[in-house]
Protein backbone atom coordinates (compact mmCIF):
# COMPACT_ATOMS: atom_id res chain seq x y z
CA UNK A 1 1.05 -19.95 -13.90
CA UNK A 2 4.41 -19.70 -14.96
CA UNK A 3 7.08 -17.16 -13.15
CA UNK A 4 7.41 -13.79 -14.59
CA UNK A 5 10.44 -11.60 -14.57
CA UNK A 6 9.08 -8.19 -13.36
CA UNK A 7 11.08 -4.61 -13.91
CA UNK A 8 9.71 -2.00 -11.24
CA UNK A 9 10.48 1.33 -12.31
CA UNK A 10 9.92 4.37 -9.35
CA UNK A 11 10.89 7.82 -9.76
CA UNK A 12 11.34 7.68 -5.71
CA UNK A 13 13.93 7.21 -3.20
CA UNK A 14 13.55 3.27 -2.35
CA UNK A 15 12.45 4.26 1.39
CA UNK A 16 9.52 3.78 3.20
CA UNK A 17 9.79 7.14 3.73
CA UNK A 18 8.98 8.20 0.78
CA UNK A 19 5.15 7.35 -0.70
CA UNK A 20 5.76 5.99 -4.20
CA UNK A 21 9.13 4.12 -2.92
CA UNK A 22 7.07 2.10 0.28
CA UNK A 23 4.72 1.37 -2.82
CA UNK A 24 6.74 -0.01 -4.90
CA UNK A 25 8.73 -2.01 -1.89
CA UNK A 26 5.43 -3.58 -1.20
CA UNK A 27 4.40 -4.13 -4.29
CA UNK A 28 7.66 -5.78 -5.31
CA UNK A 29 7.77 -8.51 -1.97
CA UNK A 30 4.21 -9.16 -2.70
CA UNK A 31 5.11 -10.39 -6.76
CA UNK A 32 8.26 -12.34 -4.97
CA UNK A 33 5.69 -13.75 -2.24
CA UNK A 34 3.95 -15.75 -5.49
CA UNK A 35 7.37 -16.43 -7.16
CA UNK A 36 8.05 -14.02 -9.99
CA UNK A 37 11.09 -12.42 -10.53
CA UNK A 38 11.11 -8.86 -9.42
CA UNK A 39 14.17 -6.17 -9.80
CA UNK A 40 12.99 -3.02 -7.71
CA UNK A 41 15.05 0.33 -9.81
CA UNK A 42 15.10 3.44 -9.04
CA UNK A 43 17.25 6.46 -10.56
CA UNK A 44 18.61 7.93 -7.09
CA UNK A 45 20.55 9.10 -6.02
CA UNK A 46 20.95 11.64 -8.74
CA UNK A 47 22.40 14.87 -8.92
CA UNK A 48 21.21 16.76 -6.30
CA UNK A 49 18.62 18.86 -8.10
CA UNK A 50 15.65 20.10 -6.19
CA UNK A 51 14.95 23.60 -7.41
CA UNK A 52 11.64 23.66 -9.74
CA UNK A 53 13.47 24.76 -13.03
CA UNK A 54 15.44 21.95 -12.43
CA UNK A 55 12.63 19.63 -12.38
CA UNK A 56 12.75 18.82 -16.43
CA UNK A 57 16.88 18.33 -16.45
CA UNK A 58 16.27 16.15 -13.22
CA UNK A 59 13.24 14.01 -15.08
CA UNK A 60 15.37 13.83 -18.44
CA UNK A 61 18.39 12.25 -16.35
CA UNK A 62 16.15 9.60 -14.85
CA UNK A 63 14.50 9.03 -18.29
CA UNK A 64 18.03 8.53 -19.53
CA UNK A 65 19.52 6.37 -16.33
CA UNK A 66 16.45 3.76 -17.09
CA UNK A 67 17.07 3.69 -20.92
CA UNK A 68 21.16 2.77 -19.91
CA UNK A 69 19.95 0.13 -17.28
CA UNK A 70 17.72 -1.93 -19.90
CA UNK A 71 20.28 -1.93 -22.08
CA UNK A 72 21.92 -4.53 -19.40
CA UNK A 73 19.13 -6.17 -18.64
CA UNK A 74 17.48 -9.37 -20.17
CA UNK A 75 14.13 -8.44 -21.76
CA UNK A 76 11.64 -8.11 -18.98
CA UNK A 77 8.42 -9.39 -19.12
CA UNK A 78 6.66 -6.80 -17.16
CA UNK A 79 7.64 -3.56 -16.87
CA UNK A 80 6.03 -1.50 -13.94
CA UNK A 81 6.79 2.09 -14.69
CA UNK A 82 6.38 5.97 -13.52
CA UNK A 83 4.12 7.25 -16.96
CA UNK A 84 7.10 9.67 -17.77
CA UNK A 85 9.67 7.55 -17.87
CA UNK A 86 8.28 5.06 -20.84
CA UNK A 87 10.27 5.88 -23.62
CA UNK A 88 10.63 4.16 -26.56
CA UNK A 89 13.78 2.11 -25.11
CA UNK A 90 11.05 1.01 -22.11
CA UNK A 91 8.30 0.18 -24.36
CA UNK A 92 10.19 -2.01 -26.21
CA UNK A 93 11.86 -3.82 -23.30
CA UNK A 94 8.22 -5.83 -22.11
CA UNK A 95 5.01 -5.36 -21.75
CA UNK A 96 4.85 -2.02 -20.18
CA UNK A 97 2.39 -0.96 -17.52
CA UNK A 98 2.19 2.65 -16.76
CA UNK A 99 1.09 2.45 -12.78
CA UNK A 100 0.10 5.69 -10.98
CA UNK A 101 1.06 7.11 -7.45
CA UNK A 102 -0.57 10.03 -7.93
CA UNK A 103 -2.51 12.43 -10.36
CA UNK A 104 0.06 14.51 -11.82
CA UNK A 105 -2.19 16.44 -13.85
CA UNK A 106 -4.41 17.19 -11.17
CA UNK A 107 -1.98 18.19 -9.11
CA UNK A 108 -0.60 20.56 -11.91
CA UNK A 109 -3.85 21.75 -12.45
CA UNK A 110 -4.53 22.56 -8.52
CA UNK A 111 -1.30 24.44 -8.20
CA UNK A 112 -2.10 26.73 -11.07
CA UNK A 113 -5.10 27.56 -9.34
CA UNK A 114 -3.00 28.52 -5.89
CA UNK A 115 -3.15 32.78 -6.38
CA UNK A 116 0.19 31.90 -4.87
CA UNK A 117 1.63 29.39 -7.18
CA UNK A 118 0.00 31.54 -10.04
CA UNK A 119 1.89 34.37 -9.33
CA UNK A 120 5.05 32.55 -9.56
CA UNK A 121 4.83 30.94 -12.94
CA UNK A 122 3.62 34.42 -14.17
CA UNK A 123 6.91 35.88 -12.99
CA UNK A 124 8.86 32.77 -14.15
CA UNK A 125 7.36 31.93 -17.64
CA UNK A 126 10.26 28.92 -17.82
CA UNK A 127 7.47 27.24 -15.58
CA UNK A 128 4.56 26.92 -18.29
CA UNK A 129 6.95 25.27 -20.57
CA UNK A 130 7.80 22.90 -17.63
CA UNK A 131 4.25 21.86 -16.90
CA UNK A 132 3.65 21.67 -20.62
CA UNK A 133 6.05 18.90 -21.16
CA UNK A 134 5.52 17.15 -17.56
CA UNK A 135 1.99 16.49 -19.50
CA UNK A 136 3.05 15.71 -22.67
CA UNK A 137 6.00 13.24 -21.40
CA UNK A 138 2.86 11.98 -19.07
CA UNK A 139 0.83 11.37 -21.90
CA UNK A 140 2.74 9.91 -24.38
CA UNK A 141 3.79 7.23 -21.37
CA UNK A 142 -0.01 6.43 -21.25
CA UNK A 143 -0.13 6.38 -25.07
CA UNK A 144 2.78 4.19 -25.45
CA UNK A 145 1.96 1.66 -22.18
CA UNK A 146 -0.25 -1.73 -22.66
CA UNK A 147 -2.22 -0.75 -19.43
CA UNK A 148 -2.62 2.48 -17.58
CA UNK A 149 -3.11 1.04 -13.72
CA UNK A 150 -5.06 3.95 -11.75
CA UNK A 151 -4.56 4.44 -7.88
CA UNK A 152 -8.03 3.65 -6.52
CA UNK A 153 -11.82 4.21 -8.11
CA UNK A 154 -11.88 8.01 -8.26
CA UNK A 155 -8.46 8.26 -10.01
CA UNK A 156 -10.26 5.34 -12.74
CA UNK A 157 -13.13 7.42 -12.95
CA UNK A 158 -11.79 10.85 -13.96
CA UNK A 159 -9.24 8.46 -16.30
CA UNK A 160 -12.13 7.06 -18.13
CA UNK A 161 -14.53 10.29 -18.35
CA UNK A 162 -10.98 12.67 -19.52
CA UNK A 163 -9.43 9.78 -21.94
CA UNK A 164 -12.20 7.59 -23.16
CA UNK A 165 -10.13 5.99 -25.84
CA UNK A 166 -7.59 4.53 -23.40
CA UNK A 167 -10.73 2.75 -21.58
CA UNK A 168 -9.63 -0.59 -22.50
CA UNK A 169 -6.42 -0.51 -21.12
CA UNK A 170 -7.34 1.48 -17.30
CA UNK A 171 -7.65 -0.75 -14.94
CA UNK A 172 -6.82 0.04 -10.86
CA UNK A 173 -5.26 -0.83 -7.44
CA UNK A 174 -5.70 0.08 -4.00
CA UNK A 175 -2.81 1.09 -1.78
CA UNK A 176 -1.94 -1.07 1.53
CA UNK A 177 0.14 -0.94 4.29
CA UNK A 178 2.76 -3.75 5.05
CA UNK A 179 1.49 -6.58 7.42
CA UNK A 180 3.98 -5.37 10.23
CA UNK A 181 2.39 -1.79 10.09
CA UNK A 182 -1.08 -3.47 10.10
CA UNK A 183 0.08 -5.60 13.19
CA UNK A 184 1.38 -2.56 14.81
CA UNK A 185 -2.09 -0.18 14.23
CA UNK A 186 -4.57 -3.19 15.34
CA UNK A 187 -2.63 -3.02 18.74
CA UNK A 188 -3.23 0.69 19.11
CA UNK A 189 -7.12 0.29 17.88
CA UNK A 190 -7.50 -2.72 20.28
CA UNK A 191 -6.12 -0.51 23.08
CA UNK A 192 -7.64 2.57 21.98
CA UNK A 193 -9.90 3.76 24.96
CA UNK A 194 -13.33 5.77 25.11
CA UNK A 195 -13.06 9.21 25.24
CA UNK A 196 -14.73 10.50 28.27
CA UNK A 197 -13.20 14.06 28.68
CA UNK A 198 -15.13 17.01 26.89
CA UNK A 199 -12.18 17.61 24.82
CA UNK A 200 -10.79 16.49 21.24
CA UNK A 201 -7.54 15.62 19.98
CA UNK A 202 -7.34 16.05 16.34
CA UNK A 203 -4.67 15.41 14.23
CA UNK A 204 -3.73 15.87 10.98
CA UNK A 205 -0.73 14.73 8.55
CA UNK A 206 0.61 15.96 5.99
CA UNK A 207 3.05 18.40 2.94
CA UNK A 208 2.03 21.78 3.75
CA UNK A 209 0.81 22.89 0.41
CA UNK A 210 -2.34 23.93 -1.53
CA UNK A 211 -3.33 20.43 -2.35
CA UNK A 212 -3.48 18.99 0.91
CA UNK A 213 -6.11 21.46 1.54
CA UNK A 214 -4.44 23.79 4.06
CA UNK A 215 -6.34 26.79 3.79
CA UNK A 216 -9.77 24.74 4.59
CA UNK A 217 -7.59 23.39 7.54
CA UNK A 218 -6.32 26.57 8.95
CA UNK A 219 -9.71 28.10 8.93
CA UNK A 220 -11.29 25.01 10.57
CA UNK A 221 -8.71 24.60 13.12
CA UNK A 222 -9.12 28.35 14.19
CA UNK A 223 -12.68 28.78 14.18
CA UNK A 224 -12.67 25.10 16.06
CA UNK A 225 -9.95 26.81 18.61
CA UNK A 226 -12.37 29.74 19.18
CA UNK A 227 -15.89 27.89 19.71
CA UNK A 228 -13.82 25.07 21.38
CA UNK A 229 -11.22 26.43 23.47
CA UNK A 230 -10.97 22.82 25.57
CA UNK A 231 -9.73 21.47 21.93
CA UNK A 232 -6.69 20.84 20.99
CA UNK A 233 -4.62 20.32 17.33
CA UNK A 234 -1.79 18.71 16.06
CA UNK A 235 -0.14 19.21 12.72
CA UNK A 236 2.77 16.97 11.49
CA UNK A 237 5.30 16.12 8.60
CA UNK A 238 3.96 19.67 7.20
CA UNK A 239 7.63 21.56 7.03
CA UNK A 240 8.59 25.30 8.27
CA UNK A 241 6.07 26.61 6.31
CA UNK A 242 2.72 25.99 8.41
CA UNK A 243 3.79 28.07 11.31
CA UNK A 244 3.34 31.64 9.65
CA UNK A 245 -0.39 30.55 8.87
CA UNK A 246 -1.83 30.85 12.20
CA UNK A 247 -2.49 33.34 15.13
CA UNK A 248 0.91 32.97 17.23
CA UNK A 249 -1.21 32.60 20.34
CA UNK A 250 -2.83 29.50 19.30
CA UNK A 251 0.82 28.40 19.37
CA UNK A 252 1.85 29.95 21.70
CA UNK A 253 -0.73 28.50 24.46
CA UNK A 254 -0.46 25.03 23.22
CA UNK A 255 -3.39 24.46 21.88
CA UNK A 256 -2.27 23.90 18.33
CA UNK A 257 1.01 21.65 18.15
CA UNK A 258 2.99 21.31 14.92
CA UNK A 259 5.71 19.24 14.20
CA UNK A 260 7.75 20.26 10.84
CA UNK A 261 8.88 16.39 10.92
CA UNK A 262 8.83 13.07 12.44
CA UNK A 263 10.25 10.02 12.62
CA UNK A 264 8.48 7.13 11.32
CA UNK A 265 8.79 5.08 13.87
CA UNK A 266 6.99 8.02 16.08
CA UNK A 267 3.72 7.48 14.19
CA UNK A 268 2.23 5.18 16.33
CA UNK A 269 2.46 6.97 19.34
CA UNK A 270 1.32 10.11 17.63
CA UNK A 271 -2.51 7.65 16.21
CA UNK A 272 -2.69 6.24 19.81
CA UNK A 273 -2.25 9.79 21.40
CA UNK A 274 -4.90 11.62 19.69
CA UNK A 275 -9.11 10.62 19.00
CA UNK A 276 -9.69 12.16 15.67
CA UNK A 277 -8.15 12.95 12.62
CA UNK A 278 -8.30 15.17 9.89
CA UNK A 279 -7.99 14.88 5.92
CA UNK A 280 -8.67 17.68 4.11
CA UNK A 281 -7.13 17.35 0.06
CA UNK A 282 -8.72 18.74 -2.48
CA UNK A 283 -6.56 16.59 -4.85
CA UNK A 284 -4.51 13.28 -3.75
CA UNK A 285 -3.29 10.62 -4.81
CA UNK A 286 -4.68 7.82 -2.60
CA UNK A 287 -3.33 9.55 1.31
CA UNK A 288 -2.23 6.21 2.86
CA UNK A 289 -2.96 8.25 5.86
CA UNK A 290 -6.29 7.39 5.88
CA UNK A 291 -5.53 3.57 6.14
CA UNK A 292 -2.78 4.31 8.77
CA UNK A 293 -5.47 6.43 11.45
CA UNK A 294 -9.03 4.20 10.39
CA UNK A 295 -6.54 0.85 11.39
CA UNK A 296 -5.51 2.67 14.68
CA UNK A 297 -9.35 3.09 15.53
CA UNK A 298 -9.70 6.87 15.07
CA UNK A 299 -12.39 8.29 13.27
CA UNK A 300 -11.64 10.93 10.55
CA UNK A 301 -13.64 13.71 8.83
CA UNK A 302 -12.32 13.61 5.33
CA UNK A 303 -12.84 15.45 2.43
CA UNK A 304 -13.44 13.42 -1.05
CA UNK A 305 -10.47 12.69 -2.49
CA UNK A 306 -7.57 9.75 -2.69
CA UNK A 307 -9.35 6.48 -1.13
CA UNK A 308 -12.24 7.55 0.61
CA UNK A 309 -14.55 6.44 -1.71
CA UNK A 310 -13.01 2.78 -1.81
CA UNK A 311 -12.25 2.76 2.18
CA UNK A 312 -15.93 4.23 3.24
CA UNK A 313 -17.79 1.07 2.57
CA UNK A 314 -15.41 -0.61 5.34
CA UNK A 315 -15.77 2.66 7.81
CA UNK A 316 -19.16 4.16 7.06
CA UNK A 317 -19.58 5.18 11.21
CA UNK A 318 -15.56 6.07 11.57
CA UNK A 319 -15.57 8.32 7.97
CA UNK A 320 -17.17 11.52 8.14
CA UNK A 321 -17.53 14.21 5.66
CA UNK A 322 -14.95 17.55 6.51
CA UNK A 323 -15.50 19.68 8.62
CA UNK A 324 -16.95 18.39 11.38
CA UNK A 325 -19.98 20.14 13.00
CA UNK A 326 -19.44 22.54 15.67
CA UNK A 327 -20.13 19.81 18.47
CA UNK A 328 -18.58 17.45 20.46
CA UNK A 329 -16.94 14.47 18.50
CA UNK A 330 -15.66 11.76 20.69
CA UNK A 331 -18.61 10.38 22.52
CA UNK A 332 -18.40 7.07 21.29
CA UNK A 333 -15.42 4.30 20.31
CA UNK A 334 -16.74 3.51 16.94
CA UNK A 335 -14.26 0.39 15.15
CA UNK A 336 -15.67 -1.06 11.88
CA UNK A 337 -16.97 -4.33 12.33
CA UNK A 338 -15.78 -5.99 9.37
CA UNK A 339 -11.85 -5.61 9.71
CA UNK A 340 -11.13 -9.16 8.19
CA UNK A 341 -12.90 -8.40 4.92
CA UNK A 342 -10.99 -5.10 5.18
CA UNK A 343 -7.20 -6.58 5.58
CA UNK A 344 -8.50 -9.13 2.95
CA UNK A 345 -9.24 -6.46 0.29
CA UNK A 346 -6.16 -3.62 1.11
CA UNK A 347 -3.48 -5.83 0.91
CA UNK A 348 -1.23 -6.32 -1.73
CA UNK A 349 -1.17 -9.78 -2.44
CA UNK A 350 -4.94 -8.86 -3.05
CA UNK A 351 -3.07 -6.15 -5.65
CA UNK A 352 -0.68 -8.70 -7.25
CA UNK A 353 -3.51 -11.42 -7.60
CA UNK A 354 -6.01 -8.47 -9.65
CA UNK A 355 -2.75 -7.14 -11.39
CA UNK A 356 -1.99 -10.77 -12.57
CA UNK A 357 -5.15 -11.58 -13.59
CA UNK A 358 -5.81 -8.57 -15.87
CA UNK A 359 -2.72 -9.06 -17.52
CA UNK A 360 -3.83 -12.67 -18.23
CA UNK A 361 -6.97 -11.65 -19.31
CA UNK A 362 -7.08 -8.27 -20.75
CA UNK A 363 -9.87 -5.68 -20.67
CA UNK A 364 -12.00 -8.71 -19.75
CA UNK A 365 -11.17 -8.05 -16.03
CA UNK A 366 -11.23 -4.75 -14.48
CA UNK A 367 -10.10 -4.74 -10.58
CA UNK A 368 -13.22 -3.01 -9.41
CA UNK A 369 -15.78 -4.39 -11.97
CA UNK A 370 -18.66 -2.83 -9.97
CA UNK A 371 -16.87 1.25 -10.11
């Protein structure tokens, strides 16, 4: 197979930081690991606009940033692009592939139903006509991409039942972790020990907003606190915001921890440190989370959403249904037994070879014929 010159387009901050950039990082070494010819762009940094109104000058400037760049480039032929920013310029410039890191429209549709949220766009009207064109700039990239590439089987599935006339062209991925992260987690799972005390660590990770589920956490962790008082919770990456929605003397006695931020490199020690973890989205995009705590050895109570339903075939005993029962929860050190077949299929030079193979061969090949 000859070498193809591959344009990765990310609305993100190229950091590993930041969820879409680590994607697109990974994704890009593992194309250059088979020998194609990968540029990595993003738009930042731009203007320093963060405020919501803001949001349609700041996604009109990266629109605009891309459209100058291909105008220096050679054509490409792949372009791997953020739905929003295919314009005519980028649909013309390759064969264009609209990938997804999350599901905007699901996420627009979940914040509209935050009382919260609500309330705000009522007050600001500004923000219907913002949401309105977010979807229409998302769906004319769809329309105007060769193949809409879904993150995970659940995002493919509400793709094919809400746009039936794009079938043809959805196929999907799973996301993956770097090798060196997976090195560092199977250390931590192989030195994970039994839990013999009568008390449970849990841990959960995360934005603090409606999405992620919060208000199903808060309730869980402080009716949990209550019938469990030798329990004990952590919360972090969730902001200044997470604070104000508990009793102060859960806080206060240190049974619930939260940490507004953390460093990345402070992950490990905050999977080896606690037993169980908690994922609680109503909507996500994939919640690489999930991969991060099940490859450290710690059991999770999820709710359905992001990769659950592609990772619980590999953890049926370690992936639980949220919320837990009111019991005790670490009796046992469960670790799936089939870790190789696991590494083998979340990876992503598993990703480039499906990816490559469906662009050789069309609707003919779907990633996850069996979904």
């Amino acid at each position: 197979m000859r070498s193809l010159r591959i344009l990765i387009a990310t609305h993100s901050p190229l950091a590993p930081e930041f969820g879409a950039g680590q994607m697109a990082i990974n994704l890009a070494a593992a194309f250059r690991a088979q020998g194609h010819d990968v540029t990595l762009w993003s738009p930042h940094p731009i203007l320093g606009q963060t405020r919501w109104w803001q949001g349609l000058q700041s996604l009109q400037l990266m629109r605009t940033k891309l459209d100058e760049f291909l105008t220096t480039q050679k054509p490409f032929d792949v372009i791997d692009c953020y739905a929003p920013f295919i314009t005519n310029q980028v649909s013309k410039s390759g064969l264009v592939v609209a990938r997804s890191v999350q599901p905007d429209i699901l996420y627009i549709i979940s914040n509209l139903n935050n009382p919260q949220k609500t309330k705000e766009i009522l007050l600001l009207p500004f923000g219907y006509l913002f949401t309105i064109i977010n979807i229409f700039l998302l769906l004319q990239g769809w329309g105007r991409a060769k193949y809409i590439l879904c993150l995970g089987s659940l995002e493919l599935q509400w793709m094919r039942k809400c746009f039936p006339w794009w079938r043809s062209k959805l196929f999907s991925y799973n996301n993956a972790l770097s090798k060196a992260e997976q090195a560092e987690l199977a250390q931590v799972r192989l030195n994970r020990k039994r839990n013999e005390t009568e008390s449970t660590r849990f841990l959960w990770i995360g934005r603090w907003v409606a999405h992620k589920g919060v208000k199903e956490l808060v309730d869980f962790i402080v009716k949990r606190a209550t019938s469990h008082p030798q329990d004990s919770f952590t919360i972090a990456g969730c902001g200044t915001s997470a604070e104000k929605d508990f009793p102060s003397k859960l806080i206060q006695s240190g049974q619930l921890k939260i940490l507004p931020s953390f460093e990345r490199s402070q992950l490990i020690h905050l999977l080896a440190n606690h037993d169980t973890g908690l994922f609680t989205s109503r909507v996500e995009g994939w919640g690489l989370v999930l991969n991060e705590m099940l490859e450290s050895g710690m059991p999770i109570f999820a709710t359905l959403a992001g990769g659950v339903l592609d990772l619980q075939p590999f953890f049926e005993d370690m992936l639980r249904p949220f919320p837990p029962t009111i019991q005790k929860i670490s009796e046992k050190l469960i670790i799936s037994k089939d870790m190789d077949n696991y590494y083998s299929t979340f990876s992503w030079e598993k990703t480039v070879d499906n990816y490559v193979k469906f662009l050789l061969n069309g609707k003919n090949y779907n990633t996850n014929p069996t979904k």
